[in-house]
C-alpha atoms as a PDB file:
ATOM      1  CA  UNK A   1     112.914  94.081 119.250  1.00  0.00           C
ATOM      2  CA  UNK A   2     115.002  91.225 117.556  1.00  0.00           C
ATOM      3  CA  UNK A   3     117.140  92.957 114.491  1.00  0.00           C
ATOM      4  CA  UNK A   4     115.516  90.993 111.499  1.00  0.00           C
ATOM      5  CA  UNK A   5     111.444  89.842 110.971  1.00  0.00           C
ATOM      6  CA  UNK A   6     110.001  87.536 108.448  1.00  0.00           C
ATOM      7  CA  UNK A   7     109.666  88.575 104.876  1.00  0.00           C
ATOM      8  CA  UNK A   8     106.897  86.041 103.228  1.00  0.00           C
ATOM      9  CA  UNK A   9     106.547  86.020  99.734  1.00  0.00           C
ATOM     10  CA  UNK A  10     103.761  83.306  99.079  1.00  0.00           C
ATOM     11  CA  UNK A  11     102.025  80.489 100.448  1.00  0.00           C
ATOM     12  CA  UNK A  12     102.211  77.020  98.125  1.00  0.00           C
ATOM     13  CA  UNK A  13     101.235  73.546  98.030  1.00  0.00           C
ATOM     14  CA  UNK A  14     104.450  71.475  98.515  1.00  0.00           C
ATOM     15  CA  UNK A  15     105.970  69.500  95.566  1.00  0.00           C
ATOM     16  CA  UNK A  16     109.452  67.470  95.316  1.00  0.00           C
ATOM     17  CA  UNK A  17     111.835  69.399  94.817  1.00  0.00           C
ATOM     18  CA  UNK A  18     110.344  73.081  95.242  1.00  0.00           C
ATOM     19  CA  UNK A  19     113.176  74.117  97.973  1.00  0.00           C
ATOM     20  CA  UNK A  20     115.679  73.770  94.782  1.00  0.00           C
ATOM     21  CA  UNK A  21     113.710  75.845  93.081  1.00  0.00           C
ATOM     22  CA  UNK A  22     114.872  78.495  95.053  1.00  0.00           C
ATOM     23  CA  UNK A  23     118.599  77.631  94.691  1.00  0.00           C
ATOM     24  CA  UNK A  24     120.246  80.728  93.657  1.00  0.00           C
ATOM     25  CA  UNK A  25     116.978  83.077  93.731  1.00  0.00           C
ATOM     26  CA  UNK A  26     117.659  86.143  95.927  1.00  0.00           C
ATOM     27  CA  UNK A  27     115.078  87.286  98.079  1.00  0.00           C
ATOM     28  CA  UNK A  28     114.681  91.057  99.713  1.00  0.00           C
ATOM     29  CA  UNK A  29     117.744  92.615 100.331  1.00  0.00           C
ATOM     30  CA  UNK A  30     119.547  89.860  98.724  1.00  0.00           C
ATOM     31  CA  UNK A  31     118.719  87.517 101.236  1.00  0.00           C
ATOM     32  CA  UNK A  32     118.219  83.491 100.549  1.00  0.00           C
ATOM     33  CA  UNK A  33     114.812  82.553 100.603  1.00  0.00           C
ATOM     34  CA  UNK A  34     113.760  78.765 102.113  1.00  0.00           C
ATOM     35  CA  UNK A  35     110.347  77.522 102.659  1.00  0.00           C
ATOM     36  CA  UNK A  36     108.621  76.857 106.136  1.00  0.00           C
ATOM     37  CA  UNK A  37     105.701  74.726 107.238  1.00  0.00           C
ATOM     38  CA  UNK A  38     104.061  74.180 110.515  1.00  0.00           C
ATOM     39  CA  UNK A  39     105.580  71.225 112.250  1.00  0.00           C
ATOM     40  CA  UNK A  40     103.619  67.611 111.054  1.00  0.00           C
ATOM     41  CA  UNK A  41     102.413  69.673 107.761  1.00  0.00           C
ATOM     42  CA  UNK A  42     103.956  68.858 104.747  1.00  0.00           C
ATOM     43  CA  UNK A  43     101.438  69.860 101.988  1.00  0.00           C
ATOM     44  CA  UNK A  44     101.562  73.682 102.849  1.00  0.00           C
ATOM     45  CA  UNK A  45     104.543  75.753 102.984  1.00  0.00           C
ATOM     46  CA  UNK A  46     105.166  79.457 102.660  1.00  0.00           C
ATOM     47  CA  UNK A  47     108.281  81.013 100.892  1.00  0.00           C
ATOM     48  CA  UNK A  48     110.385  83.120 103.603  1.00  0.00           C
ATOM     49  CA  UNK A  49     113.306  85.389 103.666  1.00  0.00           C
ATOM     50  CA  UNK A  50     115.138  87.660 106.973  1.00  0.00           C
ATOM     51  CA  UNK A  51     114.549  91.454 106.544  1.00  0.00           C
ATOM     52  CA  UNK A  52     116.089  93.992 108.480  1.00  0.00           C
ATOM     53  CA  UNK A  53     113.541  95.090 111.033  1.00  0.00           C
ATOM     54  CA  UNK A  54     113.963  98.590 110.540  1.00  0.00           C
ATOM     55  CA  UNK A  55     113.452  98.980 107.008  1.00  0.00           C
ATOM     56  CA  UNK A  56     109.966  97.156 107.888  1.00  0.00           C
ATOM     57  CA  UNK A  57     108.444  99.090 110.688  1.00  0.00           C
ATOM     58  CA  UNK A  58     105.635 100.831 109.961  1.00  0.00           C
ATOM     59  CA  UNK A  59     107.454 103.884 109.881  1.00  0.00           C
ATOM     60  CA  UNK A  60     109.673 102.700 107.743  1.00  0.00           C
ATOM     61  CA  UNK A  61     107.414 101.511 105.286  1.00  0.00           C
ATOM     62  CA  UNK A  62     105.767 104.916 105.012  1.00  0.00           C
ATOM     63  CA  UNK A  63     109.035 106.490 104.034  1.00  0.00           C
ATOM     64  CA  UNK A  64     110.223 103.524 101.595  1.00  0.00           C
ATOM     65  CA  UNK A  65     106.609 103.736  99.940  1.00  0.00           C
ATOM     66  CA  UNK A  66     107.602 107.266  98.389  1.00  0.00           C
ATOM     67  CA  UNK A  67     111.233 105.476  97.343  1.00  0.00           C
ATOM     68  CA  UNK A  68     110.540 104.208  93.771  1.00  0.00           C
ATOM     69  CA  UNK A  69     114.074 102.358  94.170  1.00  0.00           C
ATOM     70  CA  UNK A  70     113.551 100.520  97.269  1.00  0.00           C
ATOM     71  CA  UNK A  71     109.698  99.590  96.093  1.00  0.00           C
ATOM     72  CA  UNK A  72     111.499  98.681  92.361  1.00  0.00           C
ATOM     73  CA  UNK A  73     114.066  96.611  94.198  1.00  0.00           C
ATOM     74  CA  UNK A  74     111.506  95.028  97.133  1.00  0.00           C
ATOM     75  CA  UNK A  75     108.849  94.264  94.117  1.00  0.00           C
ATOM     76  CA  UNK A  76     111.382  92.676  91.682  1.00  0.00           C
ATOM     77  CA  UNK A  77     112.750  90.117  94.573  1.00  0.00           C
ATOM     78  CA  UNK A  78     109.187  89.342  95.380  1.00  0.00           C
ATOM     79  CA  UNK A  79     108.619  88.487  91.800  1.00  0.00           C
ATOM     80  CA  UNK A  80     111.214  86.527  91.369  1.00  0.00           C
ATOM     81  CA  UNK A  81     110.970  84.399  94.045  1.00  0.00           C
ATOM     82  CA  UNK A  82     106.949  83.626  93.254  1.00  0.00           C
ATOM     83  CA  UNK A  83     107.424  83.349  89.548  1.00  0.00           C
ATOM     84  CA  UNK A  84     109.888  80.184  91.317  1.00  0.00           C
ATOM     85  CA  UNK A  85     107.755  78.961  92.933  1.00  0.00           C
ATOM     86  CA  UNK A  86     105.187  78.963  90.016  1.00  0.00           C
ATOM     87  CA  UNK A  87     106.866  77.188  87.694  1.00  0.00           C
ATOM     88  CA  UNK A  88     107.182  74.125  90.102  1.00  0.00           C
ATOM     89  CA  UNK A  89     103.555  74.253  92.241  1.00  0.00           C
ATOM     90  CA  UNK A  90     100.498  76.012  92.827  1.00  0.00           C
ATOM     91  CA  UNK A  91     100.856  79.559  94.620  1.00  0.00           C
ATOM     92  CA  UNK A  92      98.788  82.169  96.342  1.00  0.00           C
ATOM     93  CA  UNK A  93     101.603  85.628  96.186  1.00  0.00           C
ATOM     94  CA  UNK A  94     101.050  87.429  99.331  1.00  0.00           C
ATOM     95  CA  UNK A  95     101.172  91.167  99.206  1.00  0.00           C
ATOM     96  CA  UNK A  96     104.259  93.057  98.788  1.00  0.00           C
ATOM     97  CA  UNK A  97     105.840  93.795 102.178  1.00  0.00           C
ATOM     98  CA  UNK A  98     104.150  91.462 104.335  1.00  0.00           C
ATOM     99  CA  UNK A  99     106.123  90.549 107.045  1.00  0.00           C
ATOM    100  CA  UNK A 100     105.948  88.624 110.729  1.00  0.00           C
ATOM    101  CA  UNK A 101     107.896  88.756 113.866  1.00  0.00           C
ATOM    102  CA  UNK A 102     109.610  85.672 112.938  1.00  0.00           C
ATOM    103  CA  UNK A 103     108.739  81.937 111.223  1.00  0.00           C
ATOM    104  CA  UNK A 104     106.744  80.528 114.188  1.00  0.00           C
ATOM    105  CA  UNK A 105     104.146  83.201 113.414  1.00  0.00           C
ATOM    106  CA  UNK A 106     104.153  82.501 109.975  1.00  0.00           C
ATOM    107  CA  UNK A 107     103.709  78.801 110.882  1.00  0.00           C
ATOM    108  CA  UNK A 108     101.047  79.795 112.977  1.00  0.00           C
ATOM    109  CA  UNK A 109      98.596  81.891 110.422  1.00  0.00           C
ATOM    110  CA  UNK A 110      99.715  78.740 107.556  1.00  0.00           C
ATOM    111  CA  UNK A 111      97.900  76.465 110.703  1.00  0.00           C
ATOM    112  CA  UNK A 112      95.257  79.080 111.090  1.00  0.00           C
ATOM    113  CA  UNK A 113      94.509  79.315 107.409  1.00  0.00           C
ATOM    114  CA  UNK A 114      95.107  76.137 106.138  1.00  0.00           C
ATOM    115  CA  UNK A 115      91.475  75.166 104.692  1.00  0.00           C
ATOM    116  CA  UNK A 116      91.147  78.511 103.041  1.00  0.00           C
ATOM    117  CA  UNK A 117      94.765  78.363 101.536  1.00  0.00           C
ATOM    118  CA  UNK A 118      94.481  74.790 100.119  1.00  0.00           C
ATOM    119  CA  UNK A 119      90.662  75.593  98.647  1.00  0.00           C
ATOM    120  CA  UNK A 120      92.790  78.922  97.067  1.00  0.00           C
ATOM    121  CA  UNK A 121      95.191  76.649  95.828  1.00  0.00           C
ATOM    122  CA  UNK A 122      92.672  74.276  94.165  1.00  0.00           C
ATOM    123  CA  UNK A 123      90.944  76.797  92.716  1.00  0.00           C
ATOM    124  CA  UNK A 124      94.269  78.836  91.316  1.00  0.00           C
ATOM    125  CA  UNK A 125      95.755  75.678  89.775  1.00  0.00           C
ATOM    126  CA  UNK A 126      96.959  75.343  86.369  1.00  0.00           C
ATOM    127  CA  UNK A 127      95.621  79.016  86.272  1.00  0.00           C
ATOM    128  CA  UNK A 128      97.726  81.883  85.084  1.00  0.00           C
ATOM    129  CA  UNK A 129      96.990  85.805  84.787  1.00  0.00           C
ATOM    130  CA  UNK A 130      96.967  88.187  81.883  1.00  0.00           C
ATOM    131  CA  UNK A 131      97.098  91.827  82.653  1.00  0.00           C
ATOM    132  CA  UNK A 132      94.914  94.118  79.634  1.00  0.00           C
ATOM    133  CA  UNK A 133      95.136  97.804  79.498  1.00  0.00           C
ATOM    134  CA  UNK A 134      93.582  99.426  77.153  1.00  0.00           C
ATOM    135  CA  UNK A 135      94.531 103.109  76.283  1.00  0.00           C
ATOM    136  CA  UNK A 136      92.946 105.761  74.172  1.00  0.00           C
ATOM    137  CA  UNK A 137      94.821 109.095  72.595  1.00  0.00           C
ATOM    138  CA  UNK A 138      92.155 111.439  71.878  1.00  0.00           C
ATOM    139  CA  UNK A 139      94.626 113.130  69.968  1.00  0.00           C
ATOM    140  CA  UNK A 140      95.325 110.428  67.532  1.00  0.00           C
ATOM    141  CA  UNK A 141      91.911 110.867  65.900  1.00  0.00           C
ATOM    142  CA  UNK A 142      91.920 114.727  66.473  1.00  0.00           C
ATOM    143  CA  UNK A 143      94.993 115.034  64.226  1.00  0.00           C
ATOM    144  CA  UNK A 144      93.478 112.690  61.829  1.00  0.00           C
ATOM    145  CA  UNK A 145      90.405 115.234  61.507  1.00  0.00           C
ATOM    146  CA  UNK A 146      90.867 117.963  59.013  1.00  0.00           C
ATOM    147  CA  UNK A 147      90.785 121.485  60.361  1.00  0.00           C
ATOM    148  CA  UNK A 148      87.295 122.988  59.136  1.00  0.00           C
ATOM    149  CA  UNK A 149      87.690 125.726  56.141  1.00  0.00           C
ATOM    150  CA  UNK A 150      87.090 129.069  58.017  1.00  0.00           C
ATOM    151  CA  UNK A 151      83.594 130.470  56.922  1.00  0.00           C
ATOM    152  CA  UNK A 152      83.221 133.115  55.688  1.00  0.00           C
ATOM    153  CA  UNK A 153      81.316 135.775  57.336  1.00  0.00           C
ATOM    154  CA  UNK A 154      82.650 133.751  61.047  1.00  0.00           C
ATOM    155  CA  UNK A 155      83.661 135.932  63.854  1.00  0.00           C
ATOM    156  CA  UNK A 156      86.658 135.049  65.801  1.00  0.00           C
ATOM    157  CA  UNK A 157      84.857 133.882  68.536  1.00  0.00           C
ATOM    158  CA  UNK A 158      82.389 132.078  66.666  1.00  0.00           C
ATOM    159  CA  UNK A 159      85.215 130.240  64.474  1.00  0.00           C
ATOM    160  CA  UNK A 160      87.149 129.556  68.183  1.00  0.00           C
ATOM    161  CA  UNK A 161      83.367 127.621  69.341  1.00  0.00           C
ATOM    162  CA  UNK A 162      83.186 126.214  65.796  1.00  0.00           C
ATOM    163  CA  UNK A 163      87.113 124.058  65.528  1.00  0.00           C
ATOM    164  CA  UNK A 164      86.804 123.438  69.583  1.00  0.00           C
ATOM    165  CA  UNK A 165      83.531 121.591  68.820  1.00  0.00           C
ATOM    166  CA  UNK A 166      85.374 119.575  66.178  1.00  0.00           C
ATOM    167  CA  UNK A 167      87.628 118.549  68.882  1.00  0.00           C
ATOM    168  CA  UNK A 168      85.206 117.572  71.255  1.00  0.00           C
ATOM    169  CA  UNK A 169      83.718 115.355  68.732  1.00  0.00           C
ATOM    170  CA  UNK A 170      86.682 114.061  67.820  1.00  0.00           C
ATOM    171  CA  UNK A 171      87.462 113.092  71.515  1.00  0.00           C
ATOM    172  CA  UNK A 172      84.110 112.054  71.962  1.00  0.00           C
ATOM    173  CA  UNK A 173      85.066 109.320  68.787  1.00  0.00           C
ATOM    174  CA  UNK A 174      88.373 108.786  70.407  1.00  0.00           C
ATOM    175  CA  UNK A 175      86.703 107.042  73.651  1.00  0.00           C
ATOM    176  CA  UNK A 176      83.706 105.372  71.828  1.00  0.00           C
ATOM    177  CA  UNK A 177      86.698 103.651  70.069  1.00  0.00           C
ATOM    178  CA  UNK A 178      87.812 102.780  73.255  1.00  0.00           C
ATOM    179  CA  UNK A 179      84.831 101.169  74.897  1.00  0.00           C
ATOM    180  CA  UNK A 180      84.245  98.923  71.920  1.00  0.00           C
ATOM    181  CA  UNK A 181      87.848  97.371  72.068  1.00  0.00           C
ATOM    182  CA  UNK A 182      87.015  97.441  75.735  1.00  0.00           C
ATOM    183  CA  UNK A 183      83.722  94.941  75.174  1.00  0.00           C
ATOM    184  CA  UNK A 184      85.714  93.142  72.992  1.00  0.00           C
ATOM    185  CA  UNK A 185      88.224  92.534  75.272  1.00  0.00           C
ATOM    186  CA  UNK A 186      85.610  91.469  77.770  1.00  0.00           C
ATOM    187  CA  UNK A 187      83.744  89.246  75.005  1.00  0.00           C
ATOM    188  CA  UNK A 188      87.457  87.299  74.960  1.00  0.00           C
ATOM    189  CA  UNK A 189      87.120  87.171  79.055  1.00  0.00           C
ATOM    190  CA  UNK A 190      83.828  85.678  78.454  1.00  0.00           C
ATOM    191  CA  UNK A 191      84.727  82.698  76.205  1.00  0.00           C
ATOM    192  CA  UNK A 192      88.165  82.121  77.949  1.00  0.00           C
ATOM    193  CA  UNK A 193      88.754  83.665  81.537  1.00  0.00           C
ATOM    194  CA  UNK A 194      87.323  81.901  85.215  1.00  0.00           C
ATOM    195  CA  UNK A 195      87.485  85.083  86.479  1.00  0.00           C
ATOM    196  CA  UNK A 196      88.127  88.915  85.900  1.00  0.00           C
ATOM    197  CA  UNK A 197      89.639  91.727  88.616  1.00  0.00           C
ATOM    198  CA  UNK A 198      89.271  94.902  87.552  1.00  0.00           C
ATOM    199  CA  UNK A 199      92.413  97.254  88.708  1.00  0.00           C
ATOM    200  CA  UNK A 200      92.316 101.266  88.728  1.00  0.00           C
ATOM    201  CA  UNK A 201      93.074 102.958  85.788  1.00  0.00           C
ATOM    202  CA  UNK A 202      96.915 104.066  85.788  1.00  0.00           C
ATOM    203  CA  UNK A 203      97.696 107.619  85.740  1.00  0.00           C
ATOM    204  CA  UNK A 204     100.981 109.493  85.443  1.00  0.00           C
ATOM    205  CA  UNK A 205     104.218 107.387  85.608  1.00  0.00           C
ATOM    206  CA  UNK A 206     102.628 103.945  86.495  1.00  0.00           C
ATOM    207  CA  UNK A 207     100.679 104.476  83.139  1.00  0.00           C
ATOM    208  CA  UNK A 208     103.679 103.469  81.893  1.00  0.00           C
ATOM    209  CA  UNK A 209     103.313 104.810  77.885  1.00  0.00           C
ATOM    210  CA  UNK A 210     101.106 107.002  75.901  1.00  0.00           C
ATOM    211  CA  UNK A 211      97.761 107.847  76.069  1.00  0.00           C
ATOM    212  CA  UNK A 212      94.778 107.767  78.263  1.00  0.00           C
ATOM    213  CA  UNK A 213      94.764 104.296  80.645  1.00  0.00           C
ATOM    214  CA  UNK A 214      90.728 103.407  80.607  1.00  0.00           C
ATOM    215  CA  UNK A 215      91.502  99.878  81.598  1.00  0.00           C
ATOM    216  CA  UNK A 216      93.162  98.159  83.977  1.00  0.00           C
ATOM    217  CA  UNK A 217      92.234  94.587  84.342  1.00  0.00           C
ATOM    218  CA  UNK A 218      93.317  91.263  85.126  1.00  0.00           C
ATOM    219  CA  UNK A 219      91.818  87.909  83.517  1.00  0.00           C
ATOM    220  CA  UNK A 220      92.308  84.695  84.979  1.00  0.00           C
ATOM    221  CA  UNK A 221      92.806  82.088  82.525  1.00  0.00           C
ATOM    222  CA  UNK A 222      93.463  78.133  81.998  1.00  0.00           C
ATOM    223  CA  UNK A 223      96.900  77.545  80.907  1.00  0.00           C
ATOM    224  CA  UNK A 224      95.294  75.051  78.375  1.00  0.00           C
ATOM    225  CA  UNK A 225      92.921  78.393  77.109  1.00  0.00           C
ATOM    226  CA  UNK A 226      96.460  80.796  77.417  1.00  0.00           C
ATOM    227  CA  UNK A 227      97.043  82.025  73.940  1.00  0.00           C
ATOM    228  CA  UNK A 228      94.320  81.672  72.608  1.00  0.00           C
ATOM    229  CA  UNK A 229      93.061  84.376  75.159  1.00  0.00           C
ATOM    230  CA  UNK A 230      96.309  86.412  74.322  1.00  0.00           C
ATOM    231  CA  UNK A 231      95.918  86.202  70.438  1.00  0.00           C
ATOM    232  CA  UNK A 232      92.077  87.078  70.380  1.00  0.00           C
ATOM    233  CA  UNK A 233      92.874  90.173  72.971  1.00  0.00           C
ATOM    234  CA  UNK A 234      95.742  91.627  70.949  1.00  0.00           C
ATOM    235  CA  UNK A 235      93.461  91.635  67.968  1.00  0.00           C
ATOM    236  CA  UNK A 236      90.729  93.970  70.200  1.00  0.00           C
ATOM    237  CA  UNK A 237      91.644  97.222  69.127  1.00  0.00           C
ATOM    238  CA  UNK A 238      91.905  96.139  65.142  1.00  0.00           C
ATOM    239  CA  UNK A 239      90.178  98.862  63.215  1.00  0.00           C
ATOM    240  CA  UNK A 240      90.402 101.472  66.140  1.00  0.00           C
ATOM    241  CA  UNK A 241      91.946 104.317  65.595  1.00  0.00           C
ATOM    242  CA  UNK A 242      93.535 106.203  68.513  1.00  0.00           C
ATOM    243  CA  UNK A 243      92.851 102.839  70.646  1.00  0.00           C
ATOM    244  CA  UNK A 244      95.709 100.589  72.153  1.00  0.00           C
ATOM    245  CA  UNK A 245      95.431  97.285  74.009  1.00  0.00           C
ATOM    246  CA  UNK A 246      98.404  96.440  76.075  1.00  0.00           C
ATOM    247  CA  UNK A 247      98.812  92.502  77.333  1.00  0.00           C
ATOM    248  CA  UNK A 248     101.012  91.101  79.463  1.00  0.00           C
ATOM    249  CA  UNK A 249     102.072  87.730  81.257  1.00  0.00           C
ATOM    250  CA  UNK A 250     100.944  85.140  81.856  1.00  0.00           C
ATOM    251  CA  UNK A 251     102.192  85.902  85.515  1.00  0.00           C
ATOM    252  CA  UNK A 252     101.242  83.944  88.952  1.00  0.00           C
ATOM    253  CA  UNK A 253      97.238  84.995  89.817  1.00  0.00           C
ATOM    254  CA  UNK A 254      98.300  87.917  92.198  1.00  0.00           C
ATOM    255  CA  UNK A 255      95.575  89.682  91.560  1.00  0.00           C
ATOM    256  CA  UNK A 256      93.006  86.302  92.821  1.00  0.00           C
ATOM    257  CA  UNK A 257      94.803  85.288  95.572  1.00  0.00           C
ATOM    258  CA  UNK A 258      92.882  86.678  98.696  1.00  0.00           C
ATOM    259  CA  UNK A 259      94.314  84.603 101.188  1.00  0.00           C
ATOM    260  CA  UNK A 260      93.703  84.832 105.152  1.00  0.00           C
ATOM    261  CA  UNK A 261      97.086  85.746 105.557  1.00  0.00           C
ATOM    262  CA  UNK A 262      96.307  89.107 103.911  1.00  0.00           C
ATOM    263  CA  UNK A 263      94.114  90.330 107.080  1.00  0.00           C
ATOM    264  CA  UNK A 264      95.900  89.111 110.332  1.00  0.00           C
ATOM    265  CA  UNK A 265      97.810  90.248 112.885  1.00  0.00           C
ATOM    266  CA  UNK A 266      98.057  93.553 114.327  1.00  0.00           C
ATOM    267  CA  UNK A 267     101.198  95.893 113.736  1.00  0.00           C
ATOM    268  CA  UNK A 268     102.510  93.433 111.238  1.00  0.00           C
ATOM    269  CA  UNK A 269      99.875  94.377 107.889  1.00  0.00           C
ATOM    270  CA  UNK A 270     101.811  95.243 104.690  1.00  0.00           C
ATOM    271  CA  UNK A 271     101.425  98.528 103.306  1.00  0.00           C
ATOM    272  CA  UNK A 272      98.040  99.600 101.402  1.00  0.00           C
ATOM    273  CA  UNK A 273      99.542 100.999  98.607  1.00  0.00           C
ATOM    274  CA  UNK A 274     100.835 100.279  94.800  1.00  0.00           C
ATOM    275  CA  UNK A 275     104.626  99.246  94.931  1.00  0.00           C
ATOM    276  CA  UNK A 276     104.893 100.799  91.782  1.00  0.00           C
ATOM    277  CA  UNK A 277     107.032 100.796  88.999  1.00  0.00           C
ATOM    278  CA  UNK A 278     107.106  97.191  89.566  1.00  0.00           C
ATOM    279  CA  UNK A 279     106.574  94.255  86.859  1.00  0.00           C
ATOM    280  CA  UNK A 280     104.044  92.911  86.286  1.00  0.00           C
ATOM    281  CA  UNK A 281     103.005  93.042  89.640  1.00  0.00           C
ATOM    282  CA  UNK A 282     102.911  96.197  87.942  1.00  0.00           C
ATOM    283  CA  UNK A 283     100.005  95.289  88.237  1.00  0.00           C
ATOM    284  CA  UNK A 284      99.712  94.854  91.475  1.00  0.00           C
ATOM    285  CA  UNK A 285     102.033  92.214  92.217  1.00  0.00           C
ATOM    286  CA  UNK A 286     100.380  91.525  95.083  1.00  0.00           C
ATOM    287  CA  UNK A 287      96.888  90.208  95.190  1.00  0.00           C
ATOM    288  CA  UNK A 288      95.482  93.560  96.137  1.00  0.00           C
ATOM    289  CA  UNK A 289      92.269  94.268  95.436  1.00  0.00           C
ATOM    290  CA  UNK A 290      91.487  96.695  92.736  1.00  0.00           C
ATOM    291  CA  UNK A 291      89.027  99.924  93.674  1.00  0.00           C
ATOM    292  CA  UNK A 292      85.727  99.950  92.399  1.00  0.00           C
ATOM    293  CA  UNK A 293      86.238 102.158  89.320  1.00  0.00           C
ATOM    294  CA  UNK A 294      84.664 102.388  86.375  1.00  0.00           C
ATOM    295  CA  UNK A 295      86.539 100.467  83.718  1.00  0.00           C
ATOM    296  CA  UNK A 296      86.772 101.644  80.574  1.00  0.00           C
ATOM    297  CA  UNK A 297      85.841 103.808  77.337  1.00  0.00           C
ATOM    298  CA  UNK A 298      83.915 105.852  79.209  1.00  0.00           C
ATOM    299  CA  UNK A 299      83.144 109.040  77.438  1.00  0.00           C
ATOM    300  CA  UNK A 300      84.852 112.190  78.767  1.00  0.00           C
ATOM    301  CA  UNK A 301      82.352 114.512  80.204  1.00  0.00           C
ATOM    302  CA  UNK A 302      80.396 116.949  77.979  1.00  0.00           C
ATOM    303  CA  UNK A 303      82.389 120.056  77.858  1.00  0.00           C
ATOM    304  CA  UNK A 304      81.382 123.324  77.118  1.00  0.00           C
ATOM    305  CA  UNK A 305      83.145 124.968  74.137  1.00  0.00           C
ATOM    306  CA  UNK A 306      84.610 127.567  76.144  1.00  0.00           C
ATOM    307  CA  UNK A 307      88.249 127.534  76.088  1.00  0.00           C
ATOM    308  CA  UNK A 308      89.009 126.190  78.922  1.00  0.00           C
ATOM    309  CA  UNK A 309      91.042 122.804  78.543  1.00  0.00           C
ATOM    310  CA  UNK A 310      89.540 119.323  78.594  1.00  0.00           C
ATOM    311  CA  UNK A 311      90.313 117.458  81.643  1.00  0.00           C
ATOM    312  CA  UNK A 312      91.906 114.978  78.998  1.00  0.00           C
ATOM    313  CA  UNK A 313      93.006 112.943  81.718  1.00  0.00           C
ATOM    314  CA  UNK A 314      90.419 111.219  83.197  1.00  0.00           C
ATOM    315  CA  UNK A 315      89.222 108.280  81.575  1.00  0.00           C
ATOM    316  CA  UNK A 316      86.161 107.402  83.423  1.00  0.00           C
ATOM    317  CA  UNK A 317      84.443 110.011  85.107  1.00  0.00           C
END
């Protein structure tokens, strides 16, 4: 086994000058990143760096994927090196991590894929992604909601059944509010976007601020049709309360490009899982495809008024 393999970042159409756009951009472990081609091919070209092979063995990638460092570190080089690239030429980002035994074999699956790539690239180009979450406190609009006046005449118990009913209302409100900045976030798609991706909802640390996550989706949009898409979406959750809608890029389309490259060759597939902690591949920074989840302001499930907790959580059954 040699001692380095083949990090590649992304797969472009050539332009003048695009090696110089990586002047001075470090790659994965600080490493300088140059562009190869297959021989006689000068219109596709694929952004490479050396790794170490034994931080990319499959073993090794199982360990580093519970490493929010090294994934932090790995994602931000990848980023930086295809937001390069972006700014000069059309790109297709390959998933994080995906790496080959050495530059002929990345030659070789550029020569396998070529048709597919340069139909991705057409279809990608002068195309940028937004990211929209959308995020819903249920207790926003619960503290907003006056306490009911204890009646009189009320057992305990009864009173308990009577103020955790409120609450469940109020929750219920909470993620109607959601769903309609949702549909109006997707009304925006509509009239602006070529295409939508639809991402899990984020949980836990990757949800990255407060609140319920409900949606998780990526638009892709016309440069020409750019802020006008990002002005219309920030206005979605106007008159909401309890309701926040989070936008970011424009960033390269990770989450459209599907190219071949994605589903070769044995022993050498990137891992399956979210770098996380990343930006704004954050989002996914690497073309993966989103799970089939329900998006968004989905009501919580009908809970009995029994004590027990809501599973506030979840924000699509």
């Amino acid at each position: 086994m040699t001692d380095t393999v083949t990090y590649a970042y992304a797969v472009a159409r050539n332009a003048e000058g695009l090696s110089g756009a990586l002047t001075g951009v470090e790659g994965v472990v600080g490493a300088p990143v140059r562009l190869t081609r297959t021989p006689g091919d000068d219109e596709l070209v694929a952004a490479v760096s050396p790794v170490p092979a034994r931080d990319f063995s499959e073993e090794a990638l199982k360990r580093h994927l519970e490493d929010l460092a090294w994934l932090e570190a790995v994602a931000r080089a990848h980023h930086a090196v295809v937001e390069a690239l972006a700014a000069r030429t059309s790109v297709l980002p390959l998933r994080l991590a995906t790496v080959y035994l050495d530059d002929v074999r990345v030659a070789e699956v550029l020569d396998a894929g070529r048709t597919a790539f340069l139909e991705q690239l057409s279809r990608l180009a002068a195309h940028v992604e937004w990211g929209v979450k959308v995020y819903v406190d249920p207790s926003a609009d619960a503290a907003a909601t006056p306490e009911p006046e204890p009646a009189g005449g009320l057992s305990p118990g009864r009173a308990y059944l009577r103020g955790r009913s409120a609450q469940r209302r109020s929750r219920d409100e909470s993620f109607r509010a959601a769903r309609q900045a949702a549909e109006r976030v997707e009304e925006v798609g509509r009239r602006h976007a070529a295409d939508r991706t639809r991402h899990r909802a984020q949980q836990g640390e990757l949800a990255g601020g407060p609140g319920v996550n409900v949606v998780n989706d990526a638009y892709l949009v016309a440069r020409d049709r750019a802020e006008r898409f990002r002005a219309e979406v920030a206005r979605a959750a106007e008159g909401l309360p309890g309701v926040r809608v989070e936008i970011t890029g424009p960033w390269a389309p990770y989450s459209f490009a599907a190219p071949p490259a994605a589903e070769e060759p044995p022993g050498e597939e990137p891992p399956d899982e979210e770098p996380s902690g990343e930006e704004p591949p954050d989002e996914e920074p690497s073309g993966e495809e989103s799970p089939d989840e329900e998006p968004s302001g989905e009501e919580p499930p009908d809970e009995e008024p029994s004590g027990e907790e809501p599973p506030g959580e979840e924000a699509a059954p």
